[in-house]
N, C-alpha and C. Protein backbone atom coordinates (compact mmCIF):
# COMPACT_ATOMS: atom_id res chain seq x y z
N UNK A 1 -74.44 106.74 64.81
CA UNK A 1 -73.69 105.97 65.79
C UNK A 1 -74.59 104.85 66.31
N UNK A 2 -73.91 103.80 66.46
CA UNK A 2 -74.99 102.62 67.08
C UNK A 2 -75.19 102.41 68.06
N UNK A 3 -75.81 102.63 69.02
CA UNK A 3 -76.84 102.58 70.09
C UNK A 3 -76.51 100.99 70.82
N UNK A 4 -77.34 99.75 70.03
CA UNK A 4 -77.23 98.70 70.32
C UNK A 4 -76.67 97.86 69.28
N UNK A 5 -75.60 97.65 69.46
CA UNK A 5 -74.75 96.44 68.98
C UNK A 5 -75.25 95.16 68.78
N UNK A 6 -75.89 94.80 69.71
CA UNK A 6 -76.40 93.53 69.27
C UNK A 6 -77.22 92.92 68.47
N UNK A 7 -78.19 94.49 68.03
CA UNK A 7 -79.00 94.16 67.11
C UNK A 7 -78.84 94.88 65.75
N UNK A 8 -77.53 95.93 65.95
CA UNK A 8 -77.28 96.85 64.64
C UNK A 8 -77.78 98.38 65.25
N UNK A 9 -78.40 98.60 66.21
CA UNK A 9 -79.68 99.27 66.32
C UNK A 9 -79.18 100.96 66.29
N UNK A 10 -79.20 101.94 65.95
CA UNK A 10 -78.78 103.52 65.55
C UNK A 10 -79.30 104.57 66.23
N UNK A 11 -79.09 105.34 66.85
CA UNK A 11 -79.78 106.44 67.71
C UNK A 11 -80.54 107.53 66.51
N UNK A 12 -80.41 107.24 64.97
CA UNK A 12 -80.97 107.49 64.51
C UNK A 12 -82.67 106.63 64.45
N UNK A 13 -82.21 105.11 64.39
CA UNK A 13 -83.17 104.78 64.73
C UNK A 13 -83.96 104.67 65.83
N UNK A 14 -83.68 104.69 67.06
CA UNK A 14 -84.35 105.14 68.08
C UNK A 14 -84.99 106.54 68.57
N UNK A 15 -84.75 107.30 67.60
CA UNK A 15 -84.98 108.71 67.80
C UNK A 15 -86.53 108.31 66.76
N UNK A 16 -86.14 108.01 65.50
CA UNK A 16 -87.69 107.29 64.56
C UNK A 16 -88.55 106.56 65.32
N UNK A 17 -88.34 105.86 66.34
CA UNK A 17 -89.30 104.96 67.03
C UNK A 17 -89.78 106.27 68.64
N UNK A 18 -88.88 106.86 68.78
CA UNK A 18 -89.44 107.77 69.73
C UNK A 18 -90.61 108.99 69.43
N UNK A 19 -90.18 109.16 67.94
CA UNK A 19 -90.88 109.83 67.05
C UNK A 19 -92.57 109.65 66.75
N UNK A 20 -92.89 108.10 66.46
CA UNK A 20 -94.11 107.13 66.79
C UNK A 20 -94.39 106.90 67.74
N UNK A 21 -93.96 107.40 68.84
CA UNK A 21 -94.70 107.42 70.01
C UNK A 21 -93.90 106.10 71.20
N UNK A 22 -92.75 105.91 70.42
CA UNK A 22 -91.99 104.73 72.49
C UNK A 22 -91.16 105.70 72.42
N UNK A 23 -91.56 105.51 74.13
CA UNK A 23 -91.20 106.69 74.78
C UNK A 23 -90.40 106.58 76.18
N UNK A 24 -90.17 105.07 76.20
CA UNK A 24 -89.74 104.55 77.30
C UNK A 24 -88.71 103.43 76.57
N UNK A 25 -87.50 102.94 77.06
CA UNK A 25 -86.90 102.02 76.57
C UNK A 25 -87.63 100.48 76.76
N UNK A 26 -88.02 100.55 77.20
CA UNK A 26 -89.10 99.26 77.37
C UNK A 26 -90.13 99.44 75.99
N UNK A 27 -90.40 100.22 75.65
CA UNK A 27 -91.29 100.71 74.12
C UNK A 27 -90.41 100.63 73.22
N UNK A 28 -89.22 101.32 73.61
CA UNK A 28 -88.38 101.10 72.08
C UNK A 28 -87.63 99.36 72.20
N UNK A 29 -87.66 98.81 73.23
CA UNK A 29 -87.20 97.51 73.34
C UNK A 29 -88.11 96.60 71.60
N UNK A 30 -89.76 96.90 72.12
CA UNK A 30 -90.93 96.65 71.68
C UNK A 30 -91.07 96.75 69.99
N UNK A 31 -90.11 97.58 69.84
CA UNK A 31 -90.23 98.54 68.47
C UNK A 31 -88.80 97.79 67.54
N UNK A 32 -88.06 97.50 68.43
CA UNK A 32 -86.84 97.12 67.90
C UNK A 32 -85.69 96.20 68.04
N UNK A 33 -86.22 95.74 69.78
CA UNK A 33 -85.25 94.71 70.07
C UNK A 33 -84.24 95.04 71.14
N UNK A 34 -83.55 96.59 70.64
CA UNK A 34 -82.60 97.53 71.55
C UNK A 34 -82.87 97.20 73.05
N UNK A 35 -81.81 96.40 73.73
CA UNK A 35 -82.19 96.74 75.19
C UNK A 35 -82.40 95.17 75.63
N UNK A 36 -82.58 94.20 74.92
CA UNK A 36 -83.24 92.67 75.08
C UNK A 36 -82.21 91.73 75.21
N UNK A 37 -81.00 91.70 75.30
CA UNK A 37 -80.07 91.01 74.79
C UNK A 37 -78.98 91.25 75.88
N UNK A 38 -78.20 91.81 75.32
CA UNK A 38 -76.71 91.62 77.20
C UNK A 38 -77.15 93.30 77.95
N UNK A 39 -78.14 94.15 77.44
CA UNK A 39 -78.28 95.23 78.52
C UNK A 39 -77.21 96.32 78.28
N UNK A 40 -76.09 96.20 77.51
CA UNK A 40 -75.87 97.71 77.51
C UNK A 40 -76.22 98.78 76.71
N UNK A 41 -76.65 98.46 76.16
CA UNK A 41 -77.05 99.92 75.67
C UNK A 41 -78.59 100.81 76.15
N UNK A 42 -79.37 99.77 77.40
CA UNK A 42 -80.28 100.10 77.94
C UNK A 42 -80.02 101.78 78.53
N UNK A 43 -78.99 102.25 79.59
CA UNK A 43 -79.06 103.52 79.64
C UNK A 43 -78.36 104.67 78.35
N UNK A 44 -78.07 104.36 77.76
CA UNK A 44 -77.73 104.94 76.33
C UNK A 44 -79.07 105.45 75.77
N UNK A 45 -80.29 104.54 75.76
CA UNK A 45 -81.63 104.74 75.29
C UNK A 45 -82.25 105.62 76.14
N UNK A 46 -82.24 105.74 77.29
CA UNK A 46 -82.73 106.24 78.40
C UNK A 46 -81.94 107.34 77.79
N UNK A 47 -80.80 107.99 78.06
CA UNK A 47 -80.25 109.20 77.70
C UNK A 47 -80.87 110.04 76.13
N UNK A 48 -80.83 109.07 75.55
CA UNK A 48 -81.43 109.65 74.27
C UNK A 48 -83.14 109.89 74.32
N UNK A 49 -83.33 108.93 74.84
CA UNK A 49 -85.22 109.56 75.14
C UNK A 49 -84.98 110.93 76.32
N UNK A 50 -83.89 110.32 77.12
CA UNK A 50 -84.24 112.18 78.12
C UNK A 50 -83.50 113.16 77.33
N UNK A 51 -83.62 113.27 76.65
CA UNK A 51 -83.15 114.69 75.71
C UNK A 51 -84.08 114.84 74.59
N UNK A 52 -84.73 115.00 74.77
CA UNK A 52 -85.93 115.61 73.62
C UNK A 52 -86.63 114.79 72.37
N UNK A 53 -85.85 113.28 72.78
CA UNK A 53 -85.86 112.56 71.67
C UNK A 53 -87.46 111.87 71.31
N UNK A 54 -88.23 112.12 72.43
CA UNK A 54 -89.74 111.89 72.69
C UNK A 54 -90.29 112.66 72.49
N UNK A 55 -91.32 113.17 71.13
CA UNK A 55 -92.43 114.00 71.42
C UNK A 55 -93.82 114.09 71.85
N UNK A 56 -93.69 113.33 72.66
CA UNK A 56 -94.79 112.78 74.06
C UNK A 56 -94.15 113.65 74.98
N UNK A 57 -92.90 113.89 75.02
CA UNK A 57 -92.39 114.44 76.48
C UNK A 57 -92.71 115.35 77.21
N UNK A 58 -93.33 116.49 76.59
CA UNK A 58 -93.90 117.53 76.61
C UNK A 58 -95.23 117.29 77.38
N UNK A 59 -96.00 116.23 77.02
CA UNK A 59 -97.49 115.99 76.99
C UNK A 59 -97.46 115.58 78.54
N UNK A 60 -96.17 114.28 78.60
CA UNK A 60 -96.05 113.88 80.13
C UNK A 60 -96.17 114.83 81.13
N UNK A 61 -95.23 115.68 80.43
CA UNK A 61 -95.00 116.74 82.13
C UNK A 61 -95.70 117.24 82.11
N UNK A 62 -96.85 117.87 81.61
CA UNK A 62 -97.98 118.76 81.79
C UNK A 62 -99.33 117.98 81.94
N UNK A 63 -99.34 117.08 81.43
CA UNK A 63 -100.90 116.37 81.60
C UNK A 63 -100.54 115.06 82.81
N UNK A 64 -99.35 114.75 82.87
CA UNK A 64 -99.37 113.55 83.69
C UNK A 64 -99.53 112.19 83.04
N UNK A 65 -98.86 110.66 83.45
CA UNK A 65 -99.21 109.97 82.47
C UNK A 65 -100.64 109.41 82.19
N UNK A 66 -101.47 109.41 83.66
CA UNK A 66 -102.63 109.03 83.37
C UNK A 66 -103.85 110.05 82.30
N UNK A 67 -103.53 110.87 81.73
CA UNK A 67 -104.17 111.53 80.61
C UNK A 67 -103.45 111.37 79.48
N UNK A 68 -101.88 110.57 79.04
CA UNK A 68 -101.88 110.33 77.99
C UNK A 68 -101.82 108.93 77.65
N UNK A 69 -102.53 108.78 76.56
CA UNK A 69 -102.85 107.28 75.99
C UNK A 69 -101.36 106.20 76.15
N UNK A 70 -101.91 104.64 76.13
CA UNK A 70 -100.50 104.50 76.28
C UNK A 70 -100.10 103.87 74.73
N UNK A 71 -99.14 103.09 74.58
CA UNK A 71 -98.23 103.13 73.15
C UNK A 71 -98.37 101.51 72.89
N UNK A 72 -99.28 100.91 72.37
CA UNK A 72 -99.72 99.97 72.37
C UNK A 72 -98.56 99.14 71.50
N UNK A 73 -98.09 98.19 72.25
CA UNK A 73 -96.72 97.40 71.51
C UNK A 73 -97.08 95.74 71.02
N UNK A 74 -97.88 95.50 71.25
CA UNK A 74 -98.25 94.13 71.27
C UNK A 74 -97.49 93.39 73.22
N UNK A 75 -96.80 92.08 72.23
CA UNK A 75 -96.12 91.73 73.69
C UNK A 75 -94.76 92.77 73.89
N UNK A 76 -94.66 92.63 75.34
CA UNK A 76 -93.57 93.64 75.35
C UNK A 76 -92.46 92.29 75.83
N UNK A 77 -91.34 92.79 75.37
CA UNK A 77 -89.98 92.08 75.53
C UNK A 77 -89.23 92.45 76.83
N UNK A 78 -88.68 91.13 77.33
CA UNK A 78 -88.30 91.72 78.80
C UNK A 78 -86.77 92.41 78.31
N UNK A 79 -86.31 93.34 79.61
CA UNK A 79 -85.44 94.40 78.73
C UNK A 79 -84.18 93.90 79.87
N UNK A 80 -82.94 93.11 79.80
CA UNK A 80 -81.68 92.77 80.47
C UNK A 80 -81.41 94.09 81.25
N UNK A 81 -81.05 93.97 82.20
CA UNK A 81 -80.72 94.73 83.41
C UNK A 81 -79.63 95.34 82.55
N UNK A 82 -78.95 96.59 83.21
CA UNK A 82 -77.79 97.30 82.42
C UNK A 82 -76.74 97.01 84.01
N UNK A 83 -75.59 96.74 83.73
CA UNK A 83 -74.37 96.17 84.81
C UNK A 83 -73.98 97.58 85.28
């Protein structure tokens, strides 16, 4: 099912980029574009990273973020507000 429309983008593929480590829609913005454009599918991404779709997620809640590394994206893309 597609996630973001505007760019094609698949919750299969966002689940692969959560997989490599974005772990935040602002990371998968970074990774793919999803999220950069008219903003809806920004909480769609958010829903799919809060369901298990991060395997960092685990690491967060127990170590905190300042003990895990962060997810080096180059520039990050600003991400359209969701309406």
């Amino acid at each position: 099912m597609y996630v973001c429309s505007c760019f094609g983008i698949t919750e299969k593929q966002v689940r692969e980029h959560a997989d490599t480590g974005a772990c935040t829609p602002r990371q998968i913005a970074g990774a793919c574009k999803a999220g950069t454009d008219c903003g809806s599918c920004v909480r769609r991404i958010q829903a799919l990273l809060g369901r298990g779709a991060c395997p960092r997620r685990e690491s967060l809640d127990t170590l905190g973020p300042a003990d895990v590394p962060a997810v080096a994206t180059g520039s990050e893309p600003q991400i359209a507000e969701a309406a």
